[in-house]
N, C-alpha and C. Protein backbone atom coordinates (compact mmCIF):
# COMPACT_ATOMS: atom_id res chain seq x y z
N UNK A 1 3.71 -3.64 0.12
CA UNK A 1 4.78 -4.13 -0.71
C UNK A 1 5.91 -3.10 -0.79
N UNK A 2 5.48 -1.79 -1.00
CA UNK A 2 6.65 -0.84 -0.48
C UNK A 2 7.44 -0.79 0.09
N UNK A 3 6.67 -1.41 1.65
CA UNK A 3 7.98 -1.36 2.29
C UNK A 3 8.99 -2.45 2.58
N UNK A 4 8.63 -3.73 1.42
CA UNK A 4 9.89 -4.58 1.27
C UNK A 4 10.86 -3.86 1.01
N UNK A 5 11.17 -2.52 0.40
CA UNK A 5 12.81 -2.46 -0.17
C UNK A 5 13.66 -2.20 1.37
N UNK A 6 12.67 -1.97 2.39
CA UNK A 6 13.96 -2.12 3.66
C UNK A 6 14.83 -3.55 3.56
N UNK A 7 14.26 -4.66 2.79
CA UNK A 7 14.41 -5.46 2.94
C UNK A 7 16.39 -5.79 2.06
N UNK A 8 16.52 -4.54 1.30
CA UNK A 8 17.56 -3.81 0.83
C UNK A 8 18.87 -4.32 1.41
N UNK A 9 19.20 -3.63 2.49
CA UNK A 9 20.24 -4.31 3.50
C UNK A 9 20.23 -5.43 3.48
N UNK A 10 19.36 -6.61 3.36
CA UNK A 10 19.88 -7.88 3.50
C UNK A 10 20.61 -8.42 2.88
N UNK A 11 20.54 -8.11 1.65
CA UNK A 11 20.87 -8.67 0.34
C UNK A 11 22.59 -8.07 -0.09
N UNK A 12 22.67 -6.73 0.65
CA UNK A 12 23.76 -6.19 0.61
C UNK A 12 23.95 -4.86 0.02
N UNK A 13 24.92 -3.69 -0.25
CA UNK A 13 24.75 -2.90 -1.08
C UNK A 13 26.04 -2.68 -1.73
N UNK A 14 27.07 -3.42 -2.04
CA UNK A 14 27.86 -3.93 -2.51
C UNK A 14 27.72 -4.28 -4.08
N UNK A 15 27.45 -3.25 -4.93
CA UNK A 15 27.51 -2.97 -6.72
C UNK A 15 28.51 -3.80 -7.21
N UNK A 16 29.45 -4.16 -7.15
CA UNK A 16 30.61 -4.52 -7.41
C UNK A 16 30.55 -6.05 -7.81
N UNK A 17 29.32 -6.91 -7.71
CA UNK A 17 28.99 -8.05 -7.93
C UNK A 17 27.77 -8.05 -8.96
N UNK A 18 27.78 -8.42 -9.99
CA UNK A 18 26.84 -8.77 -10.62
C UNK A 18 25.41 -9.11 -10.24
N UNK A 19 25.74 -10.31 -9.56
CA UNK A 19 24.29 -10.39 -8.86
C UNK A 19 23.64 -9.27 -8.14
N UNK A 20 24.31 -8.61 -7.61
CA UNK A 20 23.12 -8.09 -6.65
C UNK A 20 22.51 -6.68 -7.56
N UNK A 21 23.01 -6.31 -8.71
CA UNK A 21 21.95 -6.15 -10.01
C UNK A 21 20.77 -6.99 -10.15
N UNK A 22 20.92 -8.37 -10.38
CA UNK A 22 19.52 -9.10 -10.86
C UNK A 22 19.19 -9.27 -9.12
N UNK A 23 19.86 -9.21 -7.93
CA UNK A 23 18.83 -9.29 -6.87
C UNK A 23 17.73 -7.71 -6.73
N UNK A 24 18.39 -6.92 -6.99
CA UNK A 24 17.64 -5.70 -7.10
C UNK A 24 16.56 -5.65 -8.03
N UNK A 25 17.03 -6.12 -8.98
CA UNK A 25 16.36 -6.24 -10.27
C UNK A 25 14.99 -6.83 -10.00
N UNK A 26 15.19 -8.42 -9.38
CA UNK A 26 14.21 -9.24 -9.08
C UNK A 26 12.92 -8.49 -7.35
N UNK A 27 13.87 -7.72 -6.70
CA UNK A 27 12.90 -7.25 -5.69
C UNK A 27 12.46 -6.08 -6.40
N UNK A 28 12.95 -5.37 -6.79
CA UNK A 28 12.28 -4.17 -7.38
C UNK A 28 10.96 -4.32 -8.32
N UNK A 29 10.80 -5.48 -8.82
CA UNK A 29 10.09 -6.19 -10.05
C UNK A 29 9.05 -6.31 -9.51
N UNK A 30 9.12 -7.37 -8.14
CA UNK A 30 8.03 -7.93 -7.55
C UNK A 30 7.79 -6.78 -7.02
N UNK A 31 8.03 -5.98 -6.30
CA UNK A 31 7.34 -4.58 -5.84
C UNK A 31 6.45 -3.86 -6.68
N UNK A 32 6.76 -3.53 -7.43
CA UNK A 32 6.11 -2.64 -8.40
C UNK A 32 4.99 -3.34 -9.53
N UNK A 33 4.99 -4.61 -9.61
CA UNK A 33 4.04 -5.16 -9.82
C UNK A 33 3.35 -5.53 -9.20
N UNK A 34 3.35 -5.52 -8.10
CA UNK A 34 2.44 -6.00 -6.46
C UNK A 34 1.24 -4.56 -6.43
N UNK A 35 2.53 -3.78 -6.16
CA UNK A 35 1.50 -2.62 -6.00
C UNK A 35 0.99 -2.16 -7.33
N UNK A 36 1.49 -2.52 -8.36
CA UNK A 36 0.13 -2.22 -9.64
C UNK A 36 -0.72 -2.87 -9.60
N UNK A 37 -0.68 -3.79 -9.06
CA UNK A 37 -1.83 -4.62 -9.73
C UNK A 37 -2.78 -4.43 -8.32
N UNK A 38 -2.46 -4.32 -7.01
CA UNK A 38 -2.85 -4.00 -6.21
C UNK A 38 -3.98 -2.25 -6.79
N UNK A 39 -3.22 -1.78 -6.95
CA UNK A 39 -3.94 -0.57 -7.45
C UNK A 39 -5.07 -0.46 -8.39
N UNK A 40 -4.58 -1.10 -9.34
CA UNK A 40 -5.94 -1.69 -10.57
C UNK A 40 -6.73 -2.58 -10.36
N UNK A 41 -6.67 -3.32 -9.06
CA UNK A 41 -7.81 -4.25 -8.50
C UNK A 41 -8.78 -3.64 -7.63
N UNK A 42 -8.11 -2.37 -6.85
CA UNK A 42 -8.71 -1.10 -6.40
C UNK A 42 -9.84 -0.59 -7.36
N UNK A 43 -9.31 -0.02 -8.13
CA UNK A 43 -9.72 0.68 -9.97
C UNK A 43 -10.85 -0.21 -9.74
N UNK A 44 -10.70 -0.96 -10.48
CA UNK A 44 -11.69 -2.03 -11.05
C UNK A 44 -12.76 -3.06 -10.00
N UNK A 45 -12.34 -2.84 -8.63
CA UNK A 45 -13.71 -3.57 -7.63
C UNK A 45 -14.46 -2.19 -7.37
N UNK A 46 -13.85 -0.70 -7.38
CA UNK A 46 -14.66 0.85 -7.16
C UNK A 46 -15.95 0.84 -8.15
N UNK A 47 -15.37 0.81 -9.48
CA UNK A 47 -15.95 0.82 -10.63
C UNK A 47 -17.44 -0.26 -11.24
N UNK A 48 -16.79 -1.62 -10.60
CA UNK A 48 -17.88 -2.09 -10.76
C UNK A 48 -18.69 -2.50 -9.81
N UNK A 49 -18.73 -2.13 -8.53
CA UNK A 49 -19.21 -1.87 -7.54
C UNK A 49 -20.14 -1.15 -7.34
N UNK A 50 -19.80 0.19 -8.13
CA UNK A 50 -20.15 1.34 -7.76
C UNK A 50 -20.63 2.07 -9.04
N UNK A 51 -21.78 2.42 -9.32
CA UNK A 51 -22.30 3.09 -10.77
C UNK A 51 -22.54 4.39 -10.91
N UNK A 52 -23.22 4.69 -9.34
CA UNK A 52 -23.14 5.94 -9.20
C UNK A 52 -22.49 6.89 -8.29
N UNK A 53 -22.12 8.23 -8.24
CA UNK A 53 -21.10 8.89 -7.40
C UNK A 53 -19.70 8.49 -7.20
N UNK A 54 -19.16 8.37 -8.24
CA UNK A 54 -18.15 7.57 -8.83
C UNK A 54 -16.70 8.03 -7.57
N UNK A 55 -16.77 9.35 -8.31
CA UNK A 55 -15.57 9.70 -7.64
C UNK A 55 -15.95 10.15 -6.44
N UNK A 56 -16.93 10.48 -5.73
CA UNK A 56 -16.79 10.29 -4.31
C UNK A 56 -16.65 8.65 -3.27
N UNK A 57 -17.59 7.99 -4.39
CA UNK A 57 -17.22 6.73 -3.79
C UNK A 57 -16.09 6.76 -3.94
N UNK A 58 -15.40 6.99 -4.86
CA UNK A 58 -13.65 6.27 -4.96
C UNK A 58 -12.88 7.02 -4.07
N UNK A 59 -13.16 8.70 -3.67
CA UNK A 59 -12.32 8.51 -2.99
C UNK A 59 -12.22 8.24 -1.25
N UNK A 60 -14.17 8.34 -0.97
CA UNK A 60 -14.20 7.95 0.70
C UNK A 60 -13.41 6.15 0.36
N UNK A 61 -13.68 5.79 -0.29
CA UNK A 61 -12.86 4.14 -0.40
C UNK A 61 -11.61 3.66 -0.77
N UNK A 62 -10.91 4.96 -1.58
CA UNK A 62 -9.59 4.72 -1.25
C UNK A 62 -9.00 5.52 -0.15
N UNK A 63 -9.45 6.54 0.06
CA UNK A 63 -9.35 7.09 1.91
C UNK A 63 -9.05 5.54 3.01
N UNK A 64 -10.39 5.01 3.18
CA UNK A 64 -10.44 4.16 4.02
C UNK A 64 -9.24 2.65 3.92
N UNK A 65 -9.72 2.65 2.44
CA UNK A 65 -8.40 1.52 1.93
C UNK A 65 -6.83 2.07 2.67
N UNK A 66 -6.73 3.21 2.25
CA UNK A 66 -5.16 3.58 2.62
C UNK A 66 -4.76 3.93 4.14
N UNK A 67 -5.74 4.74 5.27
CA UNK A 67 -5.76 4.40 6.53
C UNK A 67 -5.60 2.70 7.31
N UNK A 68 -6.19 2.14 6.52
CA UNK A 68 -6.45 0.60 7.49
C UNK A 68 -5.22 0.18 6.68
N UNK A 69 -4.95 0.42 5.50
CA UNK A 69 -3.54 -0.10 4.70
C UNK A 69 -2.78 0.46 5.63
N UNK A 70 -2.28 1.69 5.69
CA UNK A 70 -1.23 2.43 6.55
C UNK A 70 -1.26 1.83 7.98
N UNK A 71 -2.55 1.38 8.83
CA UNK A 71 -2.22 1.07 10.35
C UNK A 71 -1.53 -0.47 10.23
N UNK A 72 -2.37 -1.29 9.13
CA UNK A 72 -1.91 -2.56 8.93
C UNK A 72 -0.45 -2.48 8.80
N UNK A 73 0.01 -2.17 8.06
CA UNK A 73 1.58 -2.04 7.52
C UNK A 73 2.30 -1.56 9.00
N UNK A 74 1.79 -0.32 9.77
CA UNK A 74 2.51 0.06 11.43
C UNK A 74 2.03 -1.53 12.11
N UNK A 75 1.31 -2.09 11.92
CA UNK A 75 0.59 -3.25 13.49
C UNK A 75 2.24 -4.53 12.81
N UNK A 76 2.21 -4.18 11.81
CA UNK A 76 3.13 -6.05 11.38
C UNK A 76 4.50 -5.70 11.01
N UNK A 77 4.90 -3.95 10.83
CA UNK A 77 6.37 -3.65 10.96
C UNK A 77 7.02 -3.25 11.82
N UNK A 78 6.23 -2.73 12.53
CA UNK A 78 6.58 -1.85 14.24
C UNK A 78 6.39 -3.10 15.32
N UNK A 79 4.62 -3.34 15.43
CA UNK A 79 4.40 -4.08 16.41
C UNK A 79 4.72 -5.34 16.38
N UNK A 80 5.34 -5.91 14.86
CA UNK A 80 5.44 -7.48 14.78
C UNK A 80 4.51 -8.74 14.70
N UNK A 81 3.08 -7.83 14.60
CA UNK A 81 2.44 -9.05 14.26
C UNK A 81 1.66 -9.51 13.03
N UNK A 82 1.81 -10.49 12.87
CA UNK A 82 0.88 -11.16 11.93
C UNK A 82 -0.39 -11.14 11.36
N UNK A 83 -1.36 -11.24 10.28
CA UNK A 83 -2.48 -11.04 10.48
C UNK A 83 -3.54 -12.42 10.75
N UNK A 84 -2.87 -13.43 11.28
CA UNK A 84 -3.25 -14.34 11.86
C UNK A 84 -3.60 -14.17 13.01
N UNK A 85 -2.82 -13.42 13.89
CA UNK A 85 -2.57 -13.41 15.18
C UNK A 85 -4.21 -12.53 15.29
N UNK A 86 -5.04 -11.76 14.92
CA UNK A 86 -6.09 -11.19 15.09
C UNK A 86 -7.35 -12.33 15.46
N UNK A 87 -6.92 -13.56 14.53
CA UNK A 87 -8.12 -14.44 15.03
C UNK A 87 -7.30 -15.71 16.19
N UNK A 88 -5.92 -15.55 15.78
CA UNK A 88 -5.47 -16.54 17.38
C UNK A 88 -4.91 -15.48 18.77
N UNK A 89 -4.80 -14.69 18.71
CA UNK A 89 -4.55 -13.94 19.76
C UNK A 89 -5.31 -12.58 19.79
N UNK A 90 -6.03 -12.57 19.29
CA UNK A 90 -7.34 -10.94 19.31
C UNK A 90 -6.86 -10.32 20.56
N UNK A 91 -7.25 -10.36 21.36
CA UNK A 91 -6.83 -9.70 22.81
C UNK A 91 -5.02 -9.19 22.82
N UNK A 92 -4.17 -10.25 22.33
CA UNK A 92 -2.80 -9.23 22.42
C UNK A 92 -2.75 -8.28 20.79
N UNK A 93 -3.40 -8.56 20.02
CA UNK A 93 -3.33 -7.37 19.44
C UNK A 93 -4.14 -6.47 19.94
N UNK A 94 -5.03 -6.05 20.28
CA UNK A 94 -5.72 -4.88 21.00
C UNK A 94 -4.98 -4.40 21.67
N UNK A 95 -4.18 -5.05 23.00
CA UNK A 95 -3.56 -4.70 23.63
C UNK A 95 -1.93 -4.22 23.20
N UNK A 96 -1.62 -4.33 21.93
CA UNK A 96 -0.32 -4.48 21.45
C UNK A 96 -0.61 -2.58 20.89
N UNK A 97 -1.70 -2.29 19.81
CA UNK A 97 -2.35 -1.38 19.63
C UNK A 97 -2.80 -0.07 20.76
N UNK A 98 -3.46 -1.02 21.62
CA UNK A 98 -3.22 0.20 22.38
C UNK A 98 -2.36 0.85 23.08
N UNK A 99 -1.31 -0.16 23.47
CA UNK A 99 -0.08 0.49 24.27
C UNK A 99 1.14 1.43 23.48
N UNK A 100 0.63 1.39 21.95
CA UNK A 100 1.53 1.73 21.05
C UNK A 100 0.54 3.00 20.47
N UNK A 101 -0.28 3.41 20.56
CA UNK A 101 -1.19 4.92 20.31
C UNK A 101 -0.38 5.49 21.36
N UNK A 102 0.25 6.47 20.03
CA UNK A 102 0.89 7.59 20.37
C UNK A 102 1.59 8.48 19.08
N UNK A 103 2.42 9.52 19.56
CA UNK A 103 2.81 10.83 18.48
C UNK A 103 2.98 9.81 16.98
N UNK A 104 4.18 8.98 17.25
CA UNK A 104 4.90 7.92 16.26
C UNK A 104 3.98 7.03 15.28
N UNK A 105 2.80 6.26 16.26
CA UNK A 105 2.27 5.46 15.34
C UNK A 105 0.57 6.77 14.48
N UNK A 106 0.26 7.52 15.33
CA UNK A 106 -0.83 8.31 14.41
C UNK A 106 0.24 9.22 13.26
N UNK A 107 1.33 9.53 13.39
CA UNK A 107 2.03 10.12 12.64
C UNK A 107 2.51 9.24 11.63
N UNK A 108 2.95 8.02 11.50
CA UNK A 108 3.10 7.27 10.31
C UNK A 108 1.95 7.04 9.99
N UNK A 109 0.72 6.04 10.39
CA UNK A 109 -0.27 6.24 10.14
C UNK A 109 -0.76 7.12 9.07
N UNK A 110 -1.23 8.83 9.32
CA UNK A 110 -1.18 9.49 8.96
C UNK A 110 -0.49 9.68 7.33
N UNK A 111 0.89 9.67 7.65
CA UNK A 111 1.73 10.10 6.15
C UNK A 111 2.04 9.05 5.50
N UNK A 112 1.50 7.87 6.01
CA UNK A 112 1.86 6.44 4.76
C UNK A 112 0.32 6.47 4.33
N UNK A 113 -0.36 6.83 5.14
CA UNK A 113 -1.67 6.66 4.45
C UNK A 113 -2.21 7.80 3.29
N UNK A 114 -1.51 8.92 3.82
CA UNK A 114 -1.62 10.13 2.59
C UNK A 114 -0.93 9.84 0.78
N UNK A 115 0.35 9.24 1.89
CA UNK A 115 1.07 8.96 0.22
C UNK A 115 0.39 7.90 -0.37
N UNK A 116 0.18 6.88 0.17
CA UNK A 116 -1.09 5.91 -0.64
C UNK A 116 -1.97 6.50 -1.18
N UNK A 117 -2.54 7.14 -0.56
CA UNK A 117 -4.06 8.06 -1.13
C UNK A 117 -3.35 8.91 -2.64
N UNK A 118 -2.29 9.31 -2.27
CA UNK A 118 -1.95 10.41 -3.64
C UNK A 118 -1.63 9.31 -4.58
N UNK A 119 -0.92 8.40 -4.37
CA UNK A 119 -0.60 7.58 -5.33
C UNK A 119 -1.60 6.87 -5.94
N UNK A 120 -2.97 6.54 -5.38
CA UNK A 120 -3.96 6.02 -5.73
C UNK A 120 -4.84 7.25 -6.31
N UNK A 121 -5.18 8.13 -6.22
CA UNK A 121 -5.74 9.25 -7.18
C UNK A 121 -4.56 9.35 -8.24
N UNK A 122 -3.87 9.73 -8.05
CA UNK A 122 -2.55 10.03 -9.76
C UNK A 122 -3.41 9.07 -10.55
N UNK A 123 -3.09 7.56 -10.21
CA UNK A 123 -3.69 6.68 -10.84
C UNK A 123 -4.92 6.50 -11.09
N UNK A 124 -5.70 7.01 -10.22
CA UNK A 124 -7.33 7.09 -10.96
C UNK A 124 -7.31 8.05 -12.36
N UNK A 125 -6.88 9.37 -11.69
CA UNK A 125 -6.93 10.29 -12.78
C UNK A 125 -6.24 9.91 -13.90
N UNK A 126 -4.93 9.22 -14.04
CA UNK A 126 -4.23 8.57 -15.12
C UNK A 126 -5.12 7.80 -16.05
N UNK A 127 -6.04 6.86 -15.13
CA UNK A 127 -6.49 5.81 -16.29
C UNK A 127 -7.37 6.86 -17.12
N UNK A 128 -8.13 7.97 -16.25
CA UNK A 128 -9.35 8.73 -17.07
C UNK A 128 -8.62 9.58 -18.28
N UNK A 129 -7.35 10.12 -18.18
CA UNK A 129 -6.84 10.95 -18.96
C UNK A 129 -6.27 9.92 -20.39
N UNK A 130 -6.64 8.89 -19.93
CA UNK A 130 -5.63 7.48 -21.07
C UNK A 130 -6.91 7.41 -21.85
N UNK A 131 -7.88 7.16 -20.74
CA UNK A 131 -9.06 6.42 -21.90
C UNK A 131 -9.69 8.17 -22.46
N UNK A 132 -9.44 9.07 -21.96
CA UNK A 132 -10.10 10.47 -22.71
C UNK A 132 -9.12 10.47 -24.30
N UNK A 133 -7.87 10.23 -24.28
CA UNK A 133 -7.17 10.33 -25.29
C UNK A 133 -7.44 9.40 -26.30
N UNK A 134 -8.19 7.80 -25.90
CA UNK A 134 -8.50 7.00 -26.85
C UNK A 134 -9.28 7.55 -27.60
N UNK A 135 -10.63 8.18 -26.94
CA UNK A 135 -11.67 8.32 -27.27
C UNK A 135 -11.55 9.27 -27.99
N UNK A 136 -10.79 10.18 -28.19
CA UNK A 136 -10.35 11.01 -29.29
C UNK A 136 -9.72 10.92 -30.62
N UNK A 137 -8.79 9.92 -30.40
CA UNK A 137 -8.68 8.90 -31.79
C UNK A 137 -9.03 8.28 -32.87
């Protein structure tokens, strides 16, 4: 969902109109509620999933979440495809994938999947430091 705000340019960047306040307004909205709630559905399938080894489960599983998140996001913004296309064309995505391993795609890869990962621990540790403060109350 992040990386809708490329989607920025379409809409224009031309301040000078009212609207494109509430168009910003309205993409910025859906973003950031996408990925919250995306995040706290994370939270909350770790948790009750998982009873014991909490935070190592959480983080080999948001590790893995944010790698296959990060290649997914390179296979359908770079390579253009769909995630349909895996069960109607399997073979040209393999082949779409492999001709595209290289410096560019392990390197985004890589740093979209890190910043996911940090952004998804902040937020683990956030909810624990929220509910430590209740419990002090």
């Amino acid at each position: 969902m992040m990386t809708d705000f490329i989607h920025l340019y379409a809409i224009g960047s031309d301040l000078s109109q009212a609207g494109q306040y509430f168009n910003y307004a309205i993409l910025a909205t859906g973003i950031f509620i996408g990925v919250g709630l995306g995040v706290l559905s994370l939270e909350i399938m770790t948790r009750a999933v998982f009873h014991r080894h909490v935070h190592l489960t959480y983080f080999s599983i948001t590790a893995l979440v944010s790698v296959l998140s990060a290649l997914g996001i390179y296979i359908g913004r770079y390579l253009r495809l769909n995630s349909w296309d895996i069960f109607v064309n399997f073979h040209v995505v393999l082949r779409n994938i492999a001709m595209s391993m290289g410096y560019h795609m392990f390197t985004f890869v890589i740093l979209f999947a890190g910043a996911q990962f940090a952004v998804l621990v902040v937020f683990h540790y956030g909810i624990r430091m929220i509910k430590l403060e209740q419990t002090k109350a």
